[in-house]
Protein backbone atom coordinates (compact mmCIF):
# COMPACT_ATOMS: atom_id res chain seq x y z
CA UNK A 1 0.00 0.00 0.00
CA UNK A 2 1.01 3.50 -0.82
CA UNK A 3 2.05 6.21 1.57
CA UNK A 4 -0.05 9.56 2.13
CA UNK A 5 2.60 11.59 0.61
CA UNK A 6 2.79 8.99 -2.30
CA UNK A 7 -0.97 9.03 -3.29
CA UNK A 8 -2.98 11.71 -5.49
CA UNK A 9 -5.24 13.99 -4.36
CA UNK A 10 -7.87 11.61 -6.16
CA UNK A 11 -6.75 8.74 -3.76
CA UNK A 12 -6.45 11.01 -1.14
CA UNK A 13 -9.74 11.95 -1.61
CA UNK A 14 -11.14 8.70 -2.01
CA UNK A 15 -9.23 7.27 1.29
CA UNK A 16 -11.01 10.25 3.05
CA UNK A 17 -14.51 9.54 2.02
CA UNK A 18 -13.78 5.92 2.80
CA UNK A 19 -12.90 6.26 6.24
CA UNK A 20 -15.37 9.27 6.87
CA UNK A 21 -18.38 6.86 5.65
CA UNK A 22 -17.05 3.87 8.01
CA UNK A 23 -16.95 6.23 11.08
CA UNK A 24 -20.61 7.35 10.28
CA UNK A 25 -21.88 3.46 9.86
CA UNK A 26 -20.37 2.67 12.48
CA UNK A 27 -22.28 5.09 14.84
CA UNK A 28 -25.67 4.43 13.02
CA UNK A 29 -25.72 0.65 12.54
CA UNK A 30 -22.65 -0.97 14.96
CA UNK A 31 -19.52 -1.95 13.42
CA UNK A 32 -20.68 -5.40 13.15
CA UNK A 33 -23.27 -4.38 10.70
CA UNK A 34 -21.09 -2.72 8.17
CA UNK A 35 -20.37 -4.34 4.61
CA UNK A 36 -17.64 -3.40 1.82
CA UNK A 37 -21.27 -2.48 -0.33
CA UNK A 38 -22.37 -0.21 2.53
CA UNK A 39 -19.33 2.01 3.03
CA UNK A 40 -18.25 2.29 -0.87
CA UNK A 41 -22.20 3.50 -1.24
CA UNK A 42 -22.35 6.06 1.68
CA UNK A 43 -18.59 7.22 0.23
CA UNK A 44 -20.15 7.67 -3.08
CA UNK A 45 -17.01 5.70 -4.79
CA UNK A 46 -16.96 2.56 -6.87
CA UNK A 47 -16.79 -0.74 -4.74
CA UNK A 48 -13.86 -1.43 -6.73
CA UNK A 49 -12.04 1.57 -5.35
CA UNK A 50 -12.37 -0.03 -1.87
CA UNK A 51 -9.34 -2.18 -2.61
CA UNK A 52 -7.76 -0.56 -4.84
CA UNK A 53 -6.79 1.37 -1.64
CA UNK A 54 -7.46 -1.44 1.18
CA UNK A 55 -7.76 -5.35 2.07
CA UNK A 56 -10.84 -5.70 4.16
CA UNK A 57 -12.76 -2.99 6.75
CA UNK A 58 -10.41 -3.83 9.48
CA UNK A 59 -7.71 -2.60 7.44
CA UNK A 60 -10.05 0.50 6.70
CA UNK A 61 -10.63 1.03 10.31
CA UNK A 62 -6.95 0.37 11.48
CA UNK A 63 -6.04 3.58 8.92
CA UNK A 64 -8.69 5.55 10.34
CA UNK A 65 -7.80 4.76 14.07
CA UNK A 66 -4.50 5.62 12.57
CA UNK A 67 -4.59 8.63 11.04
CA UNK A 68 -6.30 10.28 14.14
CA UNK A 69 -3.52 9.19 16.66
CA UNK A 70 -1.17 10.70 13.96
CA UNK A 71 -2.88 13.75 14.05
CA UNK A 72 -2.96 13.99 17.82
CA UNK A 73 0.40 13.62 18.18
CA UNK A 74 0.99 16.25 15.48
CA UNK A 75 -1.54 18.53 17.52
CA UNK A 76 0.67 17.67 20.88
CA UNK A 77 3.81 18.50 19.48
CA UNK A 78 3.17 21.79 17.78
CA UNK A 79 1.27 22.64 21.49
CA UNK A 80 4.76 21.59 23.08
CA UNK A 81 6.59 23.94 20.75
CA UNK A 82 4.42 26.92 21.36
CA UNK A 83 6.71 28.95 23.67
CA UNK A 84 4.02 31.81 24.23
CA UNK A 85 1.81 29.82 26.58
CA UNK A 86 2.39 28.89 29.67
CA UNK A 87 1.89 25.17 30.55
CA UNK A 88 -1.48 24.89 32.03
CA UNK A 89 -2.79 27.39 29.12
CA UNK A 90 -0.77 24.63 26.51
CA UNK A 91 -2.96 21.35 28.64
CA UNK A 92 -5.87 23.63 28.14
CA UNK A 93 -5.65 24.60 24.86
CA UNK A 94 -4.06 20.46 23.79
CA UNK A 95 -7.39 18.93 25.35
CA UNK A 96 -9.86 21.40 23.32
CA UNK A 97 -7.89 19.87 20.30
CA UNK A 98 -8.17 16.48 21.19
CA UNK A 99 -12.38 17.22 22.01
CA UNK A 100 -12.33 19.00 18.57
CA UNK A 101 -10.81 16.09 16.42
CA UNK A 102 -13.15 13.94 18.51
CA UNK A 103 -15.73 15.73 17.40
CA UNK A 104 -14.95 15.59 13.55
C-alpha cells in the first residue's frame, strides 16, 4: 500500500470519504453491521475503489484509528513547541484539540 505523501489527491480523496463513511456506519448501525457495499455506497465511490486502496474494513478502520492518533500527536507536538503559553494554558488549549478532532 502506498504512503499519504505517495498518493494523489484523487486517492487522497477517495481514502477520506472511505474512512469518513465507516466512522458514520459505524455510529448508526454498529460496526458489526457494516459491509464493503455499505461504506463504498455512503462514500459515493466505486466498490472497486475499496481495494484498490485497502484489504478488508479492518484494514479500513486500522487507517482511520491511525490517522487520528497521527494527528494527535501532530496537535501535541506543535502545542509543546508553542513557547508563548504557559503550561497549564498549553494542557488547556491540547485537550480542546483532542475534544475538537473527537468531534470531527
Amino acid at each position: 500500500m502506498q504512503t499519504e505523501k505517495q498518493l494523489d489527491k484523487r486517492q487522497q480523496r477517495s481514502r477520506k470519504l472511505l474512512g469518513e463513511a465507516i466512522i458514520s456506519l459505524i455510529l448508526e448501525q454498529g460496526y458489526e453491521n457494516i459491509t464493503i457495499k455499505s461504506i463504498t455506497e455512503r462514500a459515493d465511490v466505486a466498490y472497486v475503489t475499496f481495494f484498490r486502496h485497502f484489504e478488508s474494513i479492518d484494514h479500513l478502520l486500522s487507517w482511520v484509528l491511525e490517522e487520528s492518533i497521527n494527528a494527535l500527536v501532530q496537535m501535541h507536538e506543535q502545542s509543546l513547541n508553542d513557547e508563548t503559553r504557559s503550561a497549564p494554558e498549553c494542557f488547556i488549549q491540547e485537550g480542546l484539540l483532542i475534544f475538537e478532532h473527537v468531534a470531527q
